[in-house]
Protein backbone atom coordinates (compact mmCIF):
# COMPACT_ATOMS: atom_id res chain seq x y z
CA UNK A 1 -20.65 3.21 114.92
CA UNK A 2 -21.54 -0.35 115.94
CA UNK A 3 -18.60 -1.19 117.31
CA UNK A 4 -18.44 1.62 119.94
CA UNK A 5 -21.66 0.98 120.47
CA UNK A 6 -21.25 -3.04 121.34
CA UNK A 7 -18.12 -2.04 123.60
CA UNK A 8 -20.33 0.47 125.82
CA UNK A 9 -23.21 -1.81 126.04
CA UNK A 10 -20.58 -4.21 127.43
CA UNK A 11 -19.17 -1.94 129.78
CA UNK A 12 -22.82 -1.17 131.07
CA UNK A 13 -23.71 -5.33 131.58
CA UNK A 14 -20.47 -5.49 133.69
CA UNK A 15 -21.98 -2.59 136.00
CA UNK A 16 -25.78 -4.34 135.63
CA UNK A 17 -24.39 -7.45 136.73
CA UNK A 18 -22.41 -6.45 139.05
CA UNK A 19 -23.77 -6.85 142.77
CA UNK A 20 -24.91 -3.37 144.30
CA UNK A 21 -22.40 -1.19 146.17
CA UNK A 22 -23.26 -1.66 149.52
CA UNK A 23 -23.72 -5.27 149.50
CA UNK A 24 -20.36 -5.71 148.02
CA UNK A 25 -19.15 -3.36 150.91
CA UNK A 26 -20.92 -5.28 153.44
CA UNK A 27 -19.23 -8.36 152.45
CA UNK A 28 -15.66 -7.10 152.40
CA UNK A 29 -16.21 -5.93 156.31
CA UNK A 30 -17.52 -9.36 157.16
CA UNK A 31 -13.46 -10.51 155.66
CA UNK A 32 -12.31 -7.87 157.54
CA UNK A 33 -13.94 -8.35 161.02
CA UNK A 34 -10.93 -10.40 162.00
CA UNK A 35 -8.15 -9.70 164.39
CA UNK A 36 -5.64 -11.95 162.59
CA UNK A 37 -6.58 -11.11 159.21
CA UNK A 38 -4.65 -12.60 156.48
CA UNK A 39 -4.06 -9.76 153.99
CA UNK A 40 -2.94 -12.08 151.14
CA UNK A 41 -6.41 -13.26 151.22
CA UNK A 42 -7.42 -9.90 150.51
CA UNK A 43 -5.17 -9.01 148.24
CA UNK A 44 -6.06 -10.90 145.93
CA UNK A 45 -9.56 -10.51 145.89
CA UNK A 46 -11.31 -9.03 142.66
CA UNK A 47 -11.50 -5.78 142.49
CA UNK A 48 -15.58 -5.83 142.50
CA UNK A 49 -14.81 -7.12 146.16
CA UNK A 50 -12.28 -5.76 147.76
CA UNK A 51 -11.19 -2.89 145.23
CA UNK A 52 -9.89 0.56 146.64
CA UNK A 53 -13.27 2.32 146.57
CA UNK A 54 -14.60 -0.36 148.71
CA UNK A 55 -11.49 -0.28 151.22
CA UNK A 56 -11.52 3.32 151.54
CA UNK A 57 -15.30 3.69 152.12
CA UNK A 58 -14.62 1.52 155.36
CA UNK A 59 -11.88 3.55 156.54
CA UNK A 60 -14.35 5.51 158.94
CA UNK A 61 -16.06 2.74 160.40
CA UNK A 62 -17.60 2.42 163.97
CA UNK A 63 -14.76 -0.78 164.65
CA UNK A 64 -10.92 -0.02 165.13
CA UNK A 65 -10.50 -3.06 163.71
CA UNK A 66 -11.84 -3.24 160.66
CA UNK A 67 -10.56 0.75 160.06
CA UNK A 68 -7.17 -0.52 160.75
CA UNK A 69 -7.49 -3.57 158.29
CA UNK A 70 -8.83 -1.60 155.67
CA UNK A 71 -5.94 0.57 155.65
CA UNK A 72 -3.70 -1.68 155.89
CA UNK A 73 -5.54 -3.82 153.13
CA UNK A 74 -5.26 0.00 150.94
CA UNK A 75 -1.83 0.04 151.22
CA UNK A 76 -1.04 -3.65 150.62
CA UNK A 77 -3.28 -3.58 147.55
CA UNK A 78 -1.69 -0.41 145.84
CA UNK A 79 1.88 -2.17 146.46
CA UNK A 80 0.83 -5.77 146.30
CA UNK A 81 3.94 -8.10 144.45
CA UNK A 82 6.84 -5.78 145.98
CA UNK A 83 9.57 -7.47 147.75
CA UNK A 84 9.90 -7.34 151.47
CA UNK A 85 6.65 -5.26 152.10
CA UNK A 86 5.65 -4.25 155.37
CA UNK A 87 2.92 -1.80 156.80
CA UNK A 88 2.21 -0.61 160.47
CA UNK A 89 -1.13 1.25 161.34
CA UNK A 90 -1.66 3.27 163.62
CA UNK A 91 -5.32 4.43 163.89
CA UNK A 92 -6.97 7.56 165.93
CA UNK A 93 -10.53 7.06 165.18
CA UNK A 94 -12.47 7.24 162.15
CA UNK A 95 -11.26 8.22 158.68
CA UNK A 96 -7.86 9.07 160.73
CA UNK A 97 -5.11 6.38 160.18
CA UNK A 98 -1.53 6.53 159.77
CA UNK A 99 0.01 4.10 157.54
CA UNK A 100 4.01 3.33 156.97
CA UNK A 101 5.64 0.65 155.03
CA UNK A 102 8.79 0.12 153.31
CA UNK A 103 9.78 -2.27 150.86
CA UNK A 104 12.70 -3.40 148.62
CA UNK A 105 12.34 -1.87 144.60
CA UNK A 106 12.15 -4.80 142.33
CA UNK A 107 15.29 -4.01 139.84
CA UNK A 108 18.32 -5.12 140.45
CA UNK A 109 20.60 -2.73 140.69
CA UNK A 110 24.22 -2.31 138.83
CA UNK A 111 25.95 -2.42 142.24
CA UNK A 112 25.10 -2.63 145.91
CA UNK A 113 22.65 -3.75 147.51
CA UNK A 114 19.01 -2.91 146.84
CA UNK A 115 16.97 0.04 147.66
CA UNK A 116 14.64 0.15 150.79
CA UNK A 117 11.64 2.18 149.68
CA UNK A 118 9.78 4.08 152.73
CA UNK A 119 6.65 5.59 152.46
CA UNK A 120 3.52 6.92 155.03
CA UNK A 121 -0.35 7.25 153.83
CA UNK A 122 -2.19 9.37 155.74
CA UNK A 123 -5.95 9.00 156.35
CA UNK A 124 -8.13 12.40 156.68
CA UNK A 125 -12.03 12.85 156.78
CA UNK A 126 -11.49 15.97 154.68
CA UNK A 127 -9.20 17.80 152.23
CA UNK A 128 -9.25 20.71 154.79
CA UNK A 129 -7.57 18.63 156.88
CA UNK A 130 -4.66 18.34 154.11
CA UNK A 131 -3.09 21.68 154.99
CA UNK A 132 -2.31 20.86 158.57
CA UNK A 133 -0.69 17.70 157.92
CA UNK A 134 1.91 19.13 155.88
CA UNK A 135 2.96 21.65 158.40
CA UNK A 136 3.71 18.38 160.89
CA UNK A 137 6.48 16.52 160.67
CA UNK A 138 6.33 13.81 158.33
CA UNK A 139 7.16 10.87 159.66
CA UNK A 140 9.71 10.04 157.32
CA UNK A 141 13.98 9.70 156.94
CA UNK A 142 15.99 9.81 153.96
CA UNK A 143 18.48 7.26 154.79
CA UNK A 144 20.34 6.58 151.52
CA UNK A 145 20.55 10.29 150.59
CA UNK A 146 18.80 9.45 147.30
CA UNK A 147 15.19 10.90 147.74
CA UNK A 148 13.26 7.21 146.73
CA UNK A 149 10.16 7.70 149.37
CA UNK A 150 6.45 8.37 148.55
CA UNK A 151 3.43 9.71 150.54
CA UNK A 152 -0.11 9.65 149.84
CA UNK A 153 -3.23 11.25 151.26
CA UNK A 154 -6.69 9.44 151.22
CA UNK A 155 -9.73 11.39 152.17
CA UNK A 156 -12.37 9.15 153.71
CA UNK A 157 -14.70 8.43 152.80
CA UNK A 158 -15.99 10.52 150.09
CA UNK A 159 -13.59 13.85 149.11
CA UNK A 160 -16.03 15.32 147.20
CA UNK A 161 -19.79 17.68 147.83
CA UNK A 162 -21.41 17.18 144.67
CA UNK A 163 -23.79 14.47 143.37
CA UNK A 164 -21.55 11.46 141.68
CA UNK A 165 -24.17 10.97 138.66
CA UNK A 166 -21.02 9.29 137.10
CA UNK A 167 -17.12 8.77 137.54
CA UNK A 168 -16.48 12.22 136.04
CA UNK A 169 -19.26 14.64 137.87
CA UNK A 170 -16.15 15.23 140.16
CA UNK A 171 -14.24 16.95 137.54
CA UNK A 172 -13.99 20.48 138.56
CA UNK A 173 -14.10 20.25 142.22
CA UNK A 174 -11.24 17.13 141.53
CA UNK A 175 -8.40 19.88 138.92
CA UNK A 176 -9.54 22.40 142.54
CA UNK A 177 -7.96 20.40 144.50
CA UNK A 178 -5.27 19.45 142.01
CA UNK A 179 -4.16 23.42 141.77
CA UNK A 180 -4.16 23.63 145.77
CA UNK A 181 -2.10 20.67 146.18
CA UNK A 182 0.52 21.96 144.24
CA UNK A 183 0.91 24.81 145.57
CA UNK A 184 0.46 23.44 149.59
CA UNK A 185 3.44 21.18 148.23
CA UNK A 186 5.60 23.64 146.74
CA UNK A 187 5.47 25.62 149.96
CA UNK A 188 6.66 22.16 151.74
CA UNK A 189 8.97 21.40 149.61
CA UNK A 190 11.98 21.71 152.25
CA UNK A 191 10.04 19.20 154.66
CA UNK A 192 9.26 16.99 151.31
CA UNK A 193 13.13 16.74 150.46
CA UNK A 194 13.79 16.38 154.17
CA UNK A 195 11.80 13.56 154.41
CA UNK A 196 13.42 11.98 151.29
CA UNK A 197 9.87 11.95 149.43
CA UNK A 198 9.80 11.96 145.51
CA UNK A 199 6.74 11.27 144.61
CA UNK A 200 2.75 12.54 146.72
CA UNK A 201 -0.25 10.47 145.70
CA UNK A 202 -3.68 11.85 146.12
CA UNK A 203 -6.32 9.31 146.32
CA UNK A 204 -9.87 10.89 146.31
CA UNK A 205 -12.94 8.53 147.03
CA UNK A 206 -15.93 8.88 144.92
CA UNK A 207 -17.95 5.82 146.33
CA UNK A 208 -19.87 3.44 144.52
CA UNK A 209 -17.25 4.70 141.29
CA UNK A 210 -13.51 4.04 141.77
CA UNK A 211 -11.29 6.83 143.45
CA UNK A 212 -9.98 9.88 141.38
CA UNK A 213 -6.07 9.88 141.80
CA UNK A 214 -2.99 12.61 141.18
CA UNK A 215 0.29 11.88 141.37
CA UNK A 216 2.84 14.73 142.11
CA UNK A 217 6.45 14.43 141.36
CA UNK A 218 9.74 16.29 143.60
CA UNK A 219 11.54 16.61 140.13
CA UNK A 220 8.63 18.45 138.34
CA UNK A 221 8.89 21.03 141.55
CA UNK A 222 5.63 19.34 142.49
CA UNK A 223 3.50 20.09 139.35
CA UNK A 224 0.61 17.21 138.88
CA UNK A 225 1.54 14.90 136.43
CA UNK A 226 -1.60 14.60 133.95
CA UNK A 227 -0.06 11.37 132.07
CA UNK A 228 -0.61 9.32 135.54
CA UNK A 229 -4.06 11.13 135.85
CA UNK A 230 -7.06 8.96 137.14
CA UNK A 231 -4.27 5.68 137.83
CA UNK A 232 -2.43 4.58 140.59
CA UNK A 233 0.63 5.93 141.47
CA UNK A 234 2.09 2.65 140.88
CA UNK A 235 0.63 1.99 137.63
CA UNK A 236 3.42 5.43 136.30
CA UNK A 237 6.02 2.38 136.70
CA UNK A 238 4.39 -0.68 136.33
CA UNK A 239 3.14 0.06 132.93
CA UNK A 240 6.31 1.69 131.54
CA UNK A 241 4.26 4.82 131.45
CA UNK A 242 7.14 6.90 132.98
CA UNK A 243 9.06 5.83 129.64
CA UNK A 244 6.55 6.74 127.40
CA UNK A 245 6.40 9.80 128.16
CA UNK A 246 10.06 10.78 127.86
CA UNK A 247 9.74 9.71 124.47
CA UNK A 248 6.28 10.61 123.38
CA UNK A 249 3.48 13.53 123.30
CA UNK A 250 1.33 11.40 125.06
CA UNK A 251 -3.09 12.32 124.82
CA UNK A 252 -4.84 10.01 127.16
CA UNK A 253 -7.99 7.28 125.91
CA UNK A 254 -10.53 7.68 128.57
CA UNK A 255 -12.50 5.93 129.64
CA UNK A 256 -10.77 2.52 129.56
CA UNK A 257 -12.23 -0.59 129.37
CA UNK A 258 -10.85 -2.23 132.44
CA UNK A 259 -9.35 -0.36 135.34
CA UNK A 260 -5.89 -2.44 134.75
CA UNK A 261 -5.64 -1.34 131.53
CA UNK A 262 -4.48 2.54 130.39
CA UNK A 263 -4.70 3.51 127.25
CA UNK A 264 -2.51 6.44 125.28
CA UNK A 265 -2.22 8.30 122.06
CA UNK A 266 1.55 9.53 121.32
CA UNK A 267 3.34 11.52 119.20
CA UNK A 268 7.24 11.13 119.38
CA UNK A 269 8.81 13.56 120.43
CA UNK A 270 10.87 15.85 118.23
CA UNK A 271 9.04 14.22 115.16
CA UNK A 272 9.27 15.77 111.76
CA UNK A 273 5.19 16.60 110.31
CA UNK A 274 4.67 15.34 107.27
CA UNK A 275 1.53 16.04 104.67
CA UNK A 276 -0.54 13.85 107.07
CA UNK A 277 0.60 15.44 110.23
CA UNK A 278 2.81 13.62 112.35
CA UNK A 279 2.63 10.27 112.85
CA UNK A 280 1.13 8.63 115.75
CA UNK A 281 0.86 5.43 118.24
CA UNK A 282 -1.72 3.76 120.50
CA UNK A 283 -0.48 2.30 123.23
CA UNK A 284 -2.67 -0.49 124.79
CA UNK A 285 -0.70 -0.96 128.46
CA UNK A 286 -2.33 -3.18 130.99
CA UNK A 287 -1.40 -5.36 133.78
CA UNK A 288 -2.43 -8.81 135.36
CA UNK A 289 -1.35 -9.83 139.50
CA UNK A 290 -2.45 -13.03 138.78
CA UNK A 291 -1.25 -15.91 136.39
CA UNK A 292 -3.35 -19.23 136.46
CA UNK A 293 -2.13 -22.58 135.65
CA UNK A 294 1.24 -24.66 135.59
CA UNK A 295 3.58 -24.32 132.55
CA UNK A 296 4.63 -27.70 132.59
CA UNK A 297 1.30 -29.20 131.88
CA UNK A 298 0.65 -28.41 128.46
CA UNK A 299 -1.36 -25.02 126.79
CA UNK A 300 -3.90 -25.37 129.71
CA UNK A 301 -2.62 -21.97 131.25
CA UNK A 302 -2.57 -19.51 127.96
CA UNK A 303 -5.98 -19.43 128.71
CA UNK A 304 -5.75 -16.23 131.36
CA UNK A 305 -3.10 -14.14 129.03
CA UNK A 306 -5.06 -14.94 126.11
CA UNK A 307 -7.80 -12.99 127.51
CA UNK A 308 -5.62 -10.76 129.21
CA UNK A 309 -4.01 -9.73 125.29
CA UNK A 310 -8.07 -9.67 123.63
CA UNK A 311 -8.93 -7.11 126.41
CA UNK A 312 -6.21 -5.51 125.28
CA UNK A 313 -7.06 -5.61 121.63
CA UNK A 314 -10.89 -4.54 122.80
CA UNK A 315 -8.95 -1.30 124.25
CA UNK A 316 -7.31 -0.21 120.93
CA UNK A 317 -10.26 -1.40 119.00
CA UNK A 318 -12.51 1.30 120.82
CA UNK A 319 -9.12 4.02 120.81
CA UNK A 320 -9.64 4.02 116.96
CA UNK A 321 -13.89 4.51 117.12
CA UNK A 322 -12.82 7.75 118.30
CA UNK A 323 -12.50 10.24 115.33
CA UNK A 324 -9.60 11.99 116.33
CA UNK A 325 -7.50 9.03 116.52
CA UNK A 326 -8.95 6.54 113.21
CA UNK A 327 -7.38 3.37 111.82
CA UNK A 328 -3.92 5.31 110.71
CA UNK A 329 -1.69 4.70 113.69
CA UNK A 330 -0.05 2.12 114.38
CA UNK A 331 -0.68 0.30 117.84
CA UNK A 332 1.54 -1.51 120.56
CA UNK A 333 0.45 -3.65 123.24
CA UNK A 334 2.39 -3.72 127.28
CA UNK A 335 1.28 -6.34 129.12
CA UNK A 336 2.86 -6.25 132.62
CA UNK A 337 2.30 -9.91 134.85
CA UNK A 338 3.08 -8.87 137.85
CA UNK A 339 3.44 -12.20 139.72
CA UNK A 340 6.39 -14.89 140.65
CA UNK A 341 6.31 -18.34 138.20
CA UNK A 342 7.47 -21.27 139.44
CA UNK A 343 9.71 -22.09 136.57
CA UNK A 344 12.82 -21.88 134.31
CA UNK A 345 13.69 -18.88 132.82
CA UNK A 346 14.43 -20.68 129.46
CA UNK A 347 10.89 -22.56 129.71
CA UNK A 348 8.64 -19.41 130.76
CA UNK A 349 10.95 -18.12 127.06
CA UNK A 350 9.60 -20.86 125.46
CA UNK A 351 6.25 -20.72 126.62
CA UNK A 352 5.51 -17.55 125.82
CA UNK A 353 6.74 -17.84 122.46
CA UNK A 354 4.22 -20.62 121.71
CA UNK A 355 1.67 -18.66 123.24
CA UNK A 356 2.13 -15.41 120.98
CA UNK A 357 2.34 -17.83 117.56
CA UNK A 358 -1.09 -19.66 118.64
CA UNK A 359 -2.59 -16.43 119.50
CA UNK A 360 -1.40 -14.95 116.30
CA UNK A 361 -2.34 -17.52 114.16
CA UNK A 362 -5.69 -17.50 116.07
CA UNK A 363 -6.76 -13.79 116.29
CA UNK A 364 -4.53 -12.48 113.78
């Protein structure tokens, strides 16, 4: 219909508009050439300019420095927001880096202090080179006893032999290398739970299109976790997805619309059917690190969440084009700011609440 049409002829004058690959690549290394590089600058750079696929295609370049910046840049971007974060690189030539960093989980806990979160990324030029890894020691400790660390594995700078005509041409070597990863895990399972690690991210460059990802969990005994498919392993908490899917079925909208934004179909679990079937939700959840403007001086700032929420709204709109899904369920919005605001609790409260009554009584 017209309206699936419209949103994919938007999606295609974001990619036409968009400067080419390589330039964009070209001027993230320039921001990177610098010994003392200030990584909240890149941080919080679009992700047209200094997005993962961009970082990891520089991980094998001829300068230490910029390798070593771009990893650490990787890591700081996946993680960016989380209390007390600190990475160390250690770099032995191209596309081989060693990352670590720890830092603090962002709930407060019932008692005690909070939890230190450790975790090492590991750099290799080839998914060959995945195998040997694990039978190293992992440069990990589990020092509250309570299993909270992660480790990834990025191969640089392209993890894949076949032509990328688009982001899914990877698709069968990508659920290949899904299968072997479970299994390499399951046979390292001892040095895993050692190590304290929960939860194994594999991030698989595709340049110019953004990374394919699989996230692996200790308490599934190591099975992939198809729900978190194609996201960052960050995003699984972040956008409450963990908590969906205790309670739902959950059938994944893909393509999105913006790569901050995931969208789901889900049927509750232990549902009666009715005549109809059984009843379903979309679930819109996306997630901002930014928030622009000052509270205190009037409705300036509902500018930035007010297109965060009609992006959102643009994502359920196109979940109901598809036949399968229709105008029947009903739909929920998560939007996750991710970002500190210098204000009062109460007036953020109040804020907000003005902001969702204009935008109602705006958009409907």
């Amino acid at each position: 219909g017209f309206g699936e049409v419209a949103l994919l002829a938007r999606q295609y004058a974001e990619k036409l508009n968009a400067k080419p690959f390589e330039e964009r690549k070209s001027s993230l290394r320039a921001t990177l050439d610098e010994a003392s590089l200030s990584f909240d600058k890149v941080s919080s750079l679009k992700a047209t300019a200094g997005g993962i696929e961009l970082l990891a295609d520089l991980l094998n370049d001829e300068s230490e420095v910029i390798r070593k910046n771009a990893a650490e840049g990787l890591v700081r971007r996946i993680y960016r927001q989380s209390p007390g974060l600190e990475v160390q690189v250690s770099d032995e030539g191209p596309s081989k880096q060693t990352c670590t960093y720890s830092f603090q989980f962002a709930d407060v806990p019932l008692e005690g202090d909070s939890i230190m979160h450790h975790g090492v990324c590991c750099v290799l030029p080839s998914f060959g080179d995945f195998k040997g890894l694990l039978s190293e020691s992992i440069p990990l400790e589990d020092s509250t006893g309570k299993c909270v660390n992660s480790m990834s594995v990025v191969i640089s700078p392209d993890a894949f032999e076949v032509d990328k005509l688009s982001f899914y041409s990877t698709d069968k070597e990508f659920k290949e290398m899904i299968e072997e990863t479970e299994c390499l895990l399951k046979q390292s399972a001892s040095a895993l739970k050692e190590a304290g690690v929960r939860k194994f991210s594999l991030i698989l460059p595709q340049a110019p299109h953004m990374p394919r990802y699989a996230t692996f969990l200790a308490e599934q005994d190591w099975k992939e976790q198809p729900s978190c498919r194609d996201m960052r392993s960050t995003f699984r908490h972040l956008l409450e997805v963990a908590r969906l899917d205790k309670e739902y079925d959950l059938e994944r909208i893909i393509p999105a619309v913006g790569r901050s934004s995931q969208v789901f179909v889900g049927t509750k679990k232990g549902e009666a059917k009715g005549k109809l079937g059984k009843p379903k939700t979309i679930f819109a959840q996306t997630i901002t690190h930014t928030f622009d403007g000052d509270l205190a001086d009037g409705d300036a700032w509902m500018q930035w969440p007010e297109n965060l929420l009609l992006s959102a709204v643009d994502e359920l709109e196109r979940a109901r084009l598809i036949p399968e899904v229709g105008t029947k369920p009903n739909s929920r919005i998560f939007a996750h700011f991710n970002t500190s605001v210098d204000a009062d609790p109460m007036q953020v409260v109040d804020g907000v609440e003005r902001f969702m009554n204009g935008f109602v009584a705006k958009h409907g």
